[in-house]
N, C-alpha and C. Protein backbone atom coordinates (compact mmCIF):
# COMPACT_ATOMS: atom_id res chain seq x y z
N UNK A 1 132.32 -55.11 -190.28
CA UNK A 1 132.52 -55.27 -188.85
C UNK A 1 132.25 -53.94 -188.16
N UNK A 2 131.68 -54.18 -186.96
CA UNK A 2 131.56 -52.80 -186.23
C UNK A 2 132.02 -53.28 -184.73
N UNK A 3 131.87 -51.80 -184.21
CA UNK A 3 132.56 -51.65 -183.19
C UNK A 3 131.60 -50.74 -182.19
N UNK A 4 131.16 -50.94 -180.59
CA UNK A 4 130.44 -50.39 -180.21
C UNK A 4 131.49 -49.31 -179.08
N UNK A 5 131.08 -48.05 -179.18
CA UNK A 5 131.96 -47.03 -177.99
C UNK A 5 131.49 -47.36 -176.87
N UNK A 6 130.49 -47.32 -176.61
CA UNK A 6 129.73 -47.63 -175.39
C UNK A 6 130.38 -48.69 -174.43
N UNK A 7 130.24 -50.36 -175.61
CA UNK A 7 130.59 -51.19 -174.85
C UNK A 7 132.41 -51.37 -174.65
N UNK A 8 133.13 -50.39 -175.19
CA UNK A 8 134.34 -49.94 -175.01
C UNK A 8 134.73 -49.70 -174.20
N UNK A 9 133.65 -48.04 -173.46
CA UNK A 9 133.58 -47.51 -172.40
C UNK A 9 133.79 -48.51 -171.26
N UNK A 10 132.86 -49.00 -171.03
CA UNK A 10 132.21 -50.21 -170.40
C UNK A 10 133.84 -50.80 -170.10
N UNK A 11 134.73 -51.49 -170.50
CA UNK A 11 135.13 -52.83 -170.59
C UNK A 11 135.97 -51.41 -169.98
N UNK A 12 136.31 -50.35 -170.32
CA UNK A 12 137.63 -49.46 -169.70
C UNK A 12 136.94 -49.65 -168.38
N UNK A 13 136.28 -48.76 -168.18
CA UNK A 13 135.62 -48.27 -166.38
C UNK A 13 135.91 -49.85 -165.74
N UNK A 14 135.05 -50.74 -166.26
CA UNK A 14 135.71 -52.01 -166.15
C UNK A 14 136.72 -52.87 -165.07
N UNK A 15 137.84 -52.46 -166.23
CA UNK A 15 139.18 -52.43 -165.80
C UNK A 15 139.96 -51.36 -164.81
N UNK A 16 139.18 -50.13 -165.11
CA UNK A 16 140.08 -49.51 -163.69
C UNK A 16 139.33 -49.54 -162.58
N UNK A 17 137.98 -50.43 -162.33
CA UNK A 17 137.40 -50.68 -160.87
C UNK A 17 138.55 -51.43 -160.02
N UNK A 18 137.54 -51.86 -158.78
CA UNK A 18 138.29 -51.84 -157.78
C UNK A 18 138.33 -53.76 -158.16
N UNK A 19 137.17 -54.39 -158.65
CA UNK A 19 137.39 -56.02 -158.90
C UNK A 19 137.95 -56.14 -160.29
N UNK A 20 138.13 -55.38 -161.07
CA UNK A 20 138.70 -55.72 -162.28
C UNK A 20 139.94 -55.67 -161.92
N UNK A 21 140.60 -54.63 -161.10
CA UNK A 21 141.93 -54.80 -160.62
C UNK A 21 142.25 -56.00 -159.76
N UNK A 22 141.57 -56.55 -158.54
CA UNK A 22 141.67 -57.40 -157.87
C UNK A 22 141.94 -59.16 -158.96
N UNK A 23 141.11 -58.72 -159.79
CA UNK A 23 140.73 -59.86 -160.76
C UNK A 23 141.98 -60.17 -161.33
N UNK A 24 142.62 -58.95 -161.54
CA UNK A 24 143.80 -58.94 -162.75
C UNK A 24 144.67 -59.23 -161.74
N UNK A 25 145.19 -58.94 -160.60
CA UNK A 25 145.91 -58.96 -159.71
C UNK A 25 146.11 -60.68 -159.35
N UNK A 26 144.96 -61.09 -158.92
CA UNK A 26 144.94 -62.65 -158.69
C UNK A 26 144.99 -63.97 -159.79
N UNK A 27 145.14 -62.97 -161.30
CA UNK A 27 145.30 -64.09 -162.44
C UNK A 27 146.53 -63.49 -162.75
N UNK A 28 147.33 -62.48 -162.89
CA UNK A 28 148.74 -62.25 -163.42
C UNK A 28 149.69 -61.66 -162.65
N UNK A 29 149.08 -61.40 -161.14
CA UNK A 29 150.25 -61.34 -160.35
C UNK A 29 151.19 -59.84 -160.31
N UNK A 30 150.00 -59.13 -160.76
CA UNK A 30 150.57 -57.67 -161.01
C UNK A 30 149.17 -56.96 -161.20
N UNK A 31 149.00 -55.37 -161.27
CA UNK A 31 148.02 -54.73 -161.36
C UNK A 31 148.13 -54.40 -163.00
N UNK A 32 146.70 -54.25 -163.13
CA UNK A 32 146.33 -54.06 -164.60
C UNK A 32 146.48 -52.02 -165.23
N UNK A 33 147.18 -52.19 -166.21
CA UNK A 33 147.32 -50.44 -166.85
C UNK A 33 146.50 -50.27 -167.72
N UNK A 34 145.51 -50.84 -167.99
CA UNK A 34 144.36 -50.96 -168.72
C UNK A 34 144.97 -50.33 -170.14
N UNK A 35 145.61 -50.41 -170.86
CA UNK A 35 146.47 -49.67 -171.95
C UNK A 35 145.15 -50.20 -172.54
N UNK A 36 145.05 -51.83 -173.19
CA UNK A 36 144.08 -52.28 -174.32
C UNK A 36 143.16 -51.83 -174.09
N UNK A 37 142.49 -51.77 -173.04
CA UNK A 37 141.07 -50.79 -172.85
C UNK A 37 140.53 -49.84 -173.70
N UNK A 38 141.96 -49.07 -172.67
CA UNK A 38 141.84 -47.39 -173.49
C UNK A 38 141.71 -47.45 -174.56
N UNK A 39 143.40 -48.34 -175.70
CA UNK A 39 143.35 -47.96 -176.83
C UNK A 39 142.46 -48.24 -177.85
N UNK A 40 141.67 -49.37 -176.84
CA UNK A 40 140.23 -49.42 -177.90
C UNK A 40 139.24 -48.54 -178.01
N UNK A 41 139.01 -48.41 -176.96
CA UNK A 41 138.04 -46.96 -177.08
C UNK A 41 138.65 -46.13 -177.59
N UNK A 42 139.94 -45.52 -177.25
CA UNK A 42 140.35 -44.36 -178.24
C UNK A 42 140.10 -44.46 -179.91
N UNK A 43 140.23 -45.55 -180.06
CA UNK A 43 140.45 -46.24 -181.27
C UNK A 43 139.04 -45.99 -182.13
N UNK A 44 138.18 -46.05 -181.35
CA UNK A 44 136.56 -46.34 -181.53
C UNK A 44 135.81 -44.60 -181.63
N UNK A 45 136.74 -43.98 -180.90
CA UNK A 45 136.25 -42.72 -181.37
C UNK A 45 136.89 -42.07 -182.30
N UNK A 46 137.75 -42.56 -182.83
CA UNK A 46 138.57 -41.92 -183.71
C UNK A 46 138.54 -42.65 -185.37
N UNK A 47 137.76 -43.66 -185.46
CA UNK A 47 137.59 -45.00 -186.42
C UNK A 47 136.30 -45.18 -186.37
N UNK A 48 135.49 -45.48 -187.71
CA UNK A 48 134.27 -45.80 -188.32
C UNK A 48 134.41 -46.89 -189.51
N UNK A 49 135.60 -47.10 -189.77
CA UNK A 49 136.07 -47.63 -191.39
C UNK A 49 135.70 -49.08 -190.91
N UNK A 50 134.80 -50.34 -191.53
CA UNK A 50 134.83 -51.16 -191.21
C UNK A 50 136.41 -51.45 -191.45
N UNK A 51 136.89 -51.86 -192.34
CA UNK A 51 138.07 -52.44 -192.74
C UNK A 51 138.85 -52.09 -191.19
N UNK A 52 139.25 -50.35 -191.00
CA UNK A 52 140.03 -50.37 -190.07
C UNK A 52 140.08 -51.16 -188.75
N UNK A 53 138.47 -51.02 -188.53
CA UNK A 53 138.01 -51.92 -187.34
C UNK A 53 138.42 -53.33 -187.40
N UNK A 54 138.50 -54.18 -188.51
CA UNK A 54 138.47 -55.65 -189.00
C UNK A 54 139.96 -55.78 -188.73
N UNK A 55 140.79 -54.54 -189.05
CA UNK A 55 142.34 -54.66 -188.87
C UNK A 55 143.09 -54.54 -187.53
N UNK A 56 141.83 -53.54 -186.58
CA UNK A 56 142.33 -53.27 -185.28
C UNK A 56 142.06 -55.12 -184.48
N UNK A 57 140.66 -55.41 -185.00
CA UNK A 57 140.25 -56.53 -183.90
C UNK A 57 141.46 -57.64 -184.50
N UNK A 58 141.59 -57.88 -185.81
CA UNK A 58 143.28 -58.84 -185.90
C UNK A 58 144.14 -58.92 -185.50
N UNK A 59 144.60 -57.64 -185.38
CA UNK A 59 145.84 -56.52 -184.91
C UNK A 59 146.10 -57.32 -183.06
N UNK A 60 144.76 -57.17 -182.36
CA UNK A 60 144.32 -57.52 -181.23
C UNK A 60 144.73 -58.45 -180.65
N UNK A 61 143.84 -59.82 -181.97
CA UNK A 61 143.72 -61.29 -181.52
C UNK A 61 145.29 -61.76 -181.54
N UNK A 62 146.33 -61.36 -182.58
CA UNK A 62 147.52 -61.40 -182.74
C UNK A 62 147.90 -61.34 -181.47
N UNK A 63 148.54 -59.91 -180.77
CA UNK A 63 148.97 -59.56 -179.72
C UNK A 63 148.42 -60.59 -178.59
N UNK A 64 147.04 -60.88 -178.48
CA UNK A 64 147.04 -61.91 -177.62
C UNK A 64 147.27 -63.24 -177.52
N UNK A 65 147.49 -63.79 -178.38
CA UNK A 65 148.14 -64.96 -178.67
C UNK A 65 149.46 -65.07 -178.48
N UNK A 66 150.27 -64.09 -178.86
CA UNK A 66 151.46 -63.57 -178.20
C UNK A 66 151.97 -63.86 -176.64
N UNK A 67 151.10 -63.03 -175.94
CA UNK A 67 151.24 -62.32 -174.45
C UNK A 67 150.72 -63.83 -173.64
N UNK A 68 150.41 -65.45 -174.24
CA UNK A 68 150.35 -66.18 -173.67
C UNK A 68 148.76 -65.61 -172.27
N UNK A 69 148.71 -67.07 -171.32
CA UNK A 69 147.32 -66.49 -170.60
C UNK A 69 147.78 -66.55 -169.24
N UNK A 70 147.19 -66.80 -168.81
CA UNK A 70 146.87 -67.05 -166.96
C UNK A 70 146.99 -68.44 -166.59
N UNK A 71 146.80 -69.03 -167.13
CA UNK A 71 147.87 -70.19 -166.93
C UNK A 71 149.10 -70.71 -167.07
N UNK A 72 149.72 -69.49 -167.75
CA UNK A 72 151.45 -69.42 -167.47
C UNK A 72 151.89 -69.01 -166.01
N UNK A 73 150.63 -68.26 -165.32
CA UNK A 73 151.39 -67.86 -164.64
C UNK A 73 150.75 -69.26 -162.87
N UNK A 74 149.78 -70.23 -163.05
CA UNK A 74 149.67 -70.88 -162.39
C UNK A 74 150.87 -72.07 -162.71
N UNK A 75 151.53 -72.25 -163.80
CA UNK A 75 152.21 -72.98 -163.85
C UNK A 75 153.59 -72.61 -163.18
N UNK A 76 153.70 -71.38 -163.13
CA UNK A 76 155.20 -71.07 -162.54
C UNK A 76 154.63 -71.40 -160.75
N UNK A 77 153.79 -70.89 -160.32
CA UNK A 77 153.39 -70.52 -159.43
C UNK A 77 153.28 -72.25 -158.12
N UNK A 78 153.49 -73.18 -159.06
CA UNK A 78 153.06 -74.67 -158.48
C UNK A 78 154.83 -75.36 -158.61
């Protein structure tokens, strides 16, 4: 498995624009701290190991399955 910095970069700058915030704002009802962003890219410059990478993107999909979506929060919202 690999992992691109670039498109890391990308998905951070992303998230701290002015519609990625708006975006995040109008699906969860709060502003976005871009934490996952970052820590992927941090992650990406600091990591080459496929394995580690294979463990971070699990690590990931976990946590989001967790944290539920954006339709928890249209359901409170009705």
């Amino acid at each position: 498995t690999t992992m691109s910095c670039t498109e890391a970069f990308d998905q951070l700058v992303a998230c701290y624009s002015l519609g990625g915030q708006i975006r995040h704002y109008y699906r969860y009802g709060e502003m976005n701290d871009c934490v996952s962003q970052f820590s992927k890219f941090k992650f990406c410059l600091t990591n080459s190991d496929p394995v580690k990478i294979q463990q971070f993107y699990k690590e990931t999909l976990d946590k989001k399955k967790d944290t539920g979506s954006s339709e928890d929060v249209w359901e409170l919202r009705n």
